[in-house]
C-alpha atoms as a PDB file:
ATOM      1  CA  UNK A   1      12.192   6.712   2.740  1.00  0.00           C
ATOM      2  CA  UNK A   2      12.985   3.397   3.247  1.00  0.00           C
ATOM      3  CA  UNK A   3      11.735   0.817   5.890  1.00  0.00           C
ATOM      4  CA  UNK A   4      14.957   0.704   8.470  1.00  0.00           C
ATOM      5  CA  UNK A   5      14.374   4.650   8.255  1.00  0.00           C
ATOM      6  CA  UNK A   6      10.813   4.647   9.010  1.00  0.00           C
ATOM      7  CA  UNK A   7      11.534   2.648  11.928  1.00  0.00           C
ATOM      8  CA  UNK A   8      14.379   5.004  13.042  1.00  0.00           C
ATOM      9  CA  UNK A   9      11.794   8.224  12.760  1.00  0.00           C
ATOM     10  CA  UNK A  10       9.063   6.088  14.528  1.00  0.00           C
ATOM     11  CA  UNK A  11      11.972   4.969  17.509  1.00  0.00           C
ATOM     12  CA  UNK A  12      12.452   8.818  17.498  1.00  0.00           C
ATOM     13  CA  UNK A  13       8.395   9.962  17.831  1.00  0.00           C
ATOM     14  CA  UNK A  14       8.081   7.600  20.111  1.00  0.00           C
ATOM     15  CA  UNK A  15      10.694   8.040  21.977  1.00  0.00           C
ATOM     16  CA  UNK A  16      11.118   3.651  21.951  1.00  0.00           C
ATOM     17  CA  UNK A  17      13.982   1.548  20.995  1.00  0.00           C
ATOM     18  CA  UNK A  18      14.420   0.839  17.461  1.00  0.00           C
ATOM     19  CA  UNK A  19      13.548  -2.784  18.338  1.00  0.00           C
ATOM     20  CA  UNK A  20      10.097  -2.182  19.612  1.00  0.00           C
ATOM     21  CA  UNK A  21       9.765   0.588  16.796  1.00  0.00           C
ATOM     22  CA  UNK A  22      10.065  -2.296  14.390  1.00  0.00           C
ATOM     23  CA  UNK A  23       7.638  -4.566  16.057  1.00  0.00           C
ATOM     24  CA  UNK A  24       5.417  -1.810  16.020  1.00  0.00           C
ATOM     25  CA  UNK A  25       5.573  -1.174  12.380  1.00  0.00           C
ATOM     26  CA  UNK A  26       5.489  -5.196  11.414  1.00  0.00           C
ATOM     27  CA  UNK A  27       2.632  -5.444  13.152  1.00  0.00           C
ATOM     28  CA  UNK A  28       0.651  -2.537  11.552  1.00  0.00           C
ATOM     29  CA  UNK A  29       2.171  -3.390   8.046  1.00  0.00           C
ATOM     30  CA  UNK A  30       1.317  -7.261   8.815  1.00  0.00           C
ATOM     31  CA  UNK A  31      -2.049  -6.317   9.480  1.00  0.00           C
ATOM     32  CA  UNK A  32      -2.757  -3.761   6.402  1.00  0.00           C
ATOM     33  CA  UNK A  33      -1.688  -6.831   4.521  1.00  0.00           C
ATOM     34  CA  UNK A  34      -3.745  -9.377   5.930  1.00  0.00           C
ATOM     35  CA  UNK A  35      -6.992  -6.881   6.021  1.00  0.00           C
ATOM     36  CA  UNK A  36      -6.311  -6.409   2.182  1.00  0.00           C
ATOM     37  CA  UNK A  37      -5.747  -9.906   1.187  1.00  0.00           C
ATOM     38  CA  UNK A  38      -9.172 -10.355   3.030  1.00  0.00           C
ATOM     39  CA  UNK A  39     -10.848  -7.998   0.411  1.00  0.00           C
ATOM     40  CA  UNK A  40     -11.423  -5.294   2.931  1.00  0.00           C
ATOM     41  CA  UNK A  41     -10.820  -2.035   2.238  1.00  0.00           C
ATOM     42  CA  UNK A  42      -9.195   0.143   5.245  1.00  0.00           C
ATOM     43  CA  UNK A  43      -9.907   4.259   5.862  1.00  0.00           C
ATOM     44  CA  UNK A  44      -7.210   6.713   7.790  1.00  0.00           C
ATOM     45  CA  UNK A  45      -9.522   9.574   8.204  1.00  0.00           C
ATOM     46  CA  UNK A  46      -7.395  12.331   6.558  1.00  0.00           C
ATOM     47  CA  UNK A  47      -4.845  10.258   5.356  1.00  0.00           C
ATOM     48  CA  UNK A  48      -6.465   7.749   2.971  1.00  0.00           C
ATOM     49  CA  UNK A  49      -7.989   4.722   1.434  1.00  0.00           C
ATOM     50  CA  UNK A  50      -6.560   1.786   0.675  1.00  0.00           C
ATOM     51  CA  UNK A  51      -8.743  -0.876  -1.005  1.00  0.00           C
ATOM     52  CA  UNK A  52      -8.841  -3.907  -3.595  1.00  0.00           C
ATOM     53  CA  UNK A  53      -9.924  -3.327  -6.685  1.00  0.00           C
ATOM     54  CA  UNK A  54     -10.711  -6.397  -9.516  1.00  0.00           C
ATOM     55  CA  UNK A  55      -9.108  -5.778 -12.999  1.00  0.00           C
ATOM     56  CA  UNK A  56     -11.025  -7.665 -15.947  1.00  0.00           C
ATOM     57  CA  UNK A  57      -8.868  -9.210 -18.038  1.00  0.00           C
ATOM     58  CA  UNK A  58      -8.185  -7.350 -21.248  1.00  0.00           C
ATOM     59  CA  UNK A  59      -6.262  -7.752 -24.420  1.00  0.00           C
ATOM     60  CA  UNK A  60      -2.477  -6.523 -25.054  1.00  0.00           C
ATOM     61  CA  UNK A  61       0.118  -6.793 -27.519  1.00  0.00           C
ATOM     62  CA  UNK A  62       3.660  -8.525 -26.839  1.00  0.00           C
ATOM     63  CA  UNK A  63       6.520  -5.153 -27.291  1.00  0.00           C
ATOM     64  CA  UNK A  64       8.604  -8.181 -28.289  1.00  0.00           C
ATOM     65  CA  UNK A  65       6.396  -9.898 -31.531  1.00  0.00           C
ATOM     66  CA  UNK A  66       3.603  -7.488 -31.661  1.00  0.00           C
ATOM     67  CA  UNK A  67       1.021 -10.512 -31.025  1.00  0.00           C
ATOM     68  CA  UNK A  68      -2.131  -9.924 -29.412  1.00  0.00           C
ATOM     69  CA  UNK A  69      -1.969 -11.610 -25.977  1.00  0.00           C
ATOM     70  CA  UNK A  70      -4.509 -12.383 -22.980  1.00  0.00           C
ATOM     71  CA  UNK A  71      -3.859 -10.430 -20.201  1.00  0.00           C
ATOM     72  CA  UNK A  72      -5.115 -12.043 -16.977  1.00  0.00           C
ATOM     73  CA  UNK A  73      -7.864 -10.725 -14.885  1.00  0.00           C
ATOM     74  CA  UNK A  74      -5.992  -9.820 -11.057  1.00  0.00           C
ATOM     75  CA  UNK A  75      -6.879  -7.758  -8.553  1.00  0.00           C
ATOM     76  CA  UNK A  76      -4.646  -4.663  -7.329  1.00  0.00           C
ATOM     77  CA  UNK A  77      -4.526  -2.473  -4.251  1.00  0.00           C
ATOM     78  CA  UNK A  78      -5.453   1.322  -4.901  1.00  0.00           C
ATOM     79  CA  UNK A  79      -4.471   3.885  -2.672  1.00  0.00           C
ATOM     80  CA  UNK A  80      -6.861   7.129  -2.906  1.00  0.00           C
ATOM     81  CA  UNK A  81      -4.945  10.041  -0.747  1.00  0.00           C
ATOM     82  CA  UNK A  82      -7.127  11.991   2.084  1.00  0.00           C
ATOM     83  CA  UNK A  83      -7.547  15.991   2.058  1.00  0.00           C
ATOM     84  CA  UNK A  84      -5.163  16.382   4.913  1.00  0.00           C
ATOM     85  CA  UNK A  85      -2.247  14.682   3.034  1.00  0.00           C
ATOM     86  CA  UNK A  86      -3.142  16.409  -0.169  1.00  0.00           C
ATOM     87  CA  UNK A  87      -3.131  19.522   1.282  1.00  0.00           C
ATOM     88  CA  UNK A  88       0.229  18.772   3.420  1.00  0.00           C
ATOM     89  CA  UNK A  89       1.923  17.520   0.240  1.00  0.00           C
ATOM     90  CA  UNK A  90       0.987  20.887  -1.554  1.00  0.00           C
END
Protein backbone atom coordinates (compact mmCIF):
# COMPACT_ATOMS: atom_id res chain seq x y z
CA UNK A 1 0.00 0.00 0.00
CA UNK A 2 1.21 3.12 -0.81
CA UNK A 3 0.71 6.60 0.88
CA UNK A 4 -2.01 8.35 -1.69
CA UNK A 5 -3.84 4.87 -1.00
CA UNK A 6 -3.71 4.97 2.64
CA UNK A 7 -5.16 8.28 2.49
CA UNK A 8 -7.94 7.13 0.07
CA UNK A 9 -8.90 4.05 2.67
CA UNK A 10 -8.62 6.57 5.63
CA UNK A 11 -11.06 9.35 3.40
CA UNK A 12 -13.23 6.14 3.11
CA UNK A 13 -13.26 5.02 7.18
CA UNK A 14 -13.78 8.20 7.89
CA UNK A 15 -16.09 9.05 5.77
CA UNK A 16 -13.79 12.76 5.16
CA UNK A 17 -12.48 14.25 2.07
CA UNK A 18 -9.30 13.00 0.83
CA UNK A 19 -7.88 16.44 1.71
CA UNK A 20 -8.52 16.33 5.38
CA UNK A 21 -7.65 12.47 5.20
CA UNK A 22 -4.19 13.63 4.25
CA UNK A 23 -3.82 16.23 6.88
CA UNK A 24 -4.81 13.70 9.16
CA UNK A 25 -2.22 11.24 8.23
CA UNK A 26 0.76 14.09 7.92
CA UNK A 27 0.07 14.99 11.08
CA UNK A 28 0.22 11.53 12.78
CA UNK A 29 3.23 10.50 10.49
CA UNK A 30 4.87 14.09 11.32
CA UNK A 31 4.52 13.37 14.79
CA UNK A 32 5.80 9.52 14.91
CA UNK A 33 8.76 11.18 13.32
CA UNK A 34 9.42 13.91 15.52
CA UNK A 35 8.68 11.59 18.81
CA UNK A 36 11.41 9.19 17.32
CA UNK A 37 13.99 11.65 16.40
CA UNK A 38 13.45 12.73 20.12
CA UNK A 39 14.67 9.20 21.28
CA UNK A 40 11.27 8.23 22.52
CA UNK A 41 9.95 5.17 21.92
CA UNK A 42 5.99 5.08 21.10
CA UNK A 43 3.41 1.89 22.11
CA UNK A 44 -0.05 1.08 20.02
CA UNK A 45 -1.45 -1.29 22.49
CA UNK A 46 -2.04 -4.31 20.18
CA UNK A 47 -0.47 -3.00 17.33
CA UNK A 48 3.17 -2.30 18.27
CA UNK A 49 6.37 -0.71 19.28
CA UNK A 50 8.27 1.48 17.59
CA UNK A 51 11.54 2.63 19.23
CA UNK A 52 15.31 3.79 18.62
CA UNK A 53 17.74 1.56 19.02
CA UNK A 54 21.87 2.56 19.02
CA UNK A 55 24.04 0.31 16.71
CA UNK A 56 27.86 0.16 17.85
CA UNK A 57 29.95 0.52 15.21
CA UNK A 58 31.42 -2.70 13.92
CA UNK A 59 33.82 -3.90 11.33
CA UNK A 60 32.88 -4.96 7.55
CA UNK A 61 34.49 -5.83 4.47
CA UNK A 62 34.13 -3.72 1.09
CA UNK A 63 32.08 -6.56 -1.65
CA UNK A 64 34.09 -4.37 -4.03
CA UNK A 65 38.12 -4.85 -2.67
CA UNK A 66 37.51 -7.17 0.13
CA UNK A 67 39.17 -4.51 2.65
CA UNK A 68 38.20 -4.40 6.10
CA UNK A 69 36.27 -1.13 6.63
CA UNK A 70 34.78 0.91 9.73
CA UNK A 71 31.32 0.81 9.80
CA UNK A 72 29.83 3.78 11.67
CA UNK A 73 27.99 3.56 14.87
CA UNK A 74 23.98 5.01 13.93
CA UNK A 75 21.02 4.54 15.44
CA UNK A 76 17.88 2.78 13.67
CA UNK A 77 14.16 2.59 14.33
CA UNK A 78 12.84 -1.02 15.26
CA UNK A 79 9.43 -1.91 14.91
CA UNK A 80 8.37 -4.96 17.33
CA UNK A 81 4.64 -6.09 16.07
CA UNK A 82 1.74 -6.40 18.91
CA UNK A 83 -0.31 -9.81 19.49
CA UNK A 84 -3.35 -8.41 17.82
CA UNK A 85 -1.51 -7.75 14.48
CA UNK A 86 0.36 -10.99 14.72
CA UNK A 87 -2.51 -12.83 15.17
CA UNK A 88 -4.55 -10.77 12.34
CA UNK A 89 -1.64 -11.28 9.93
CA UNK A 90 -1.80 -15.15 10.59
Amino acid sequence: MTKPELIAQVAAAAETTKAEAERIVNAALDTIQATLAKGESIQFIGFGNFEVKERAARTGINPRTKQNITIAAKKAVTFKPGKKLKDAVN
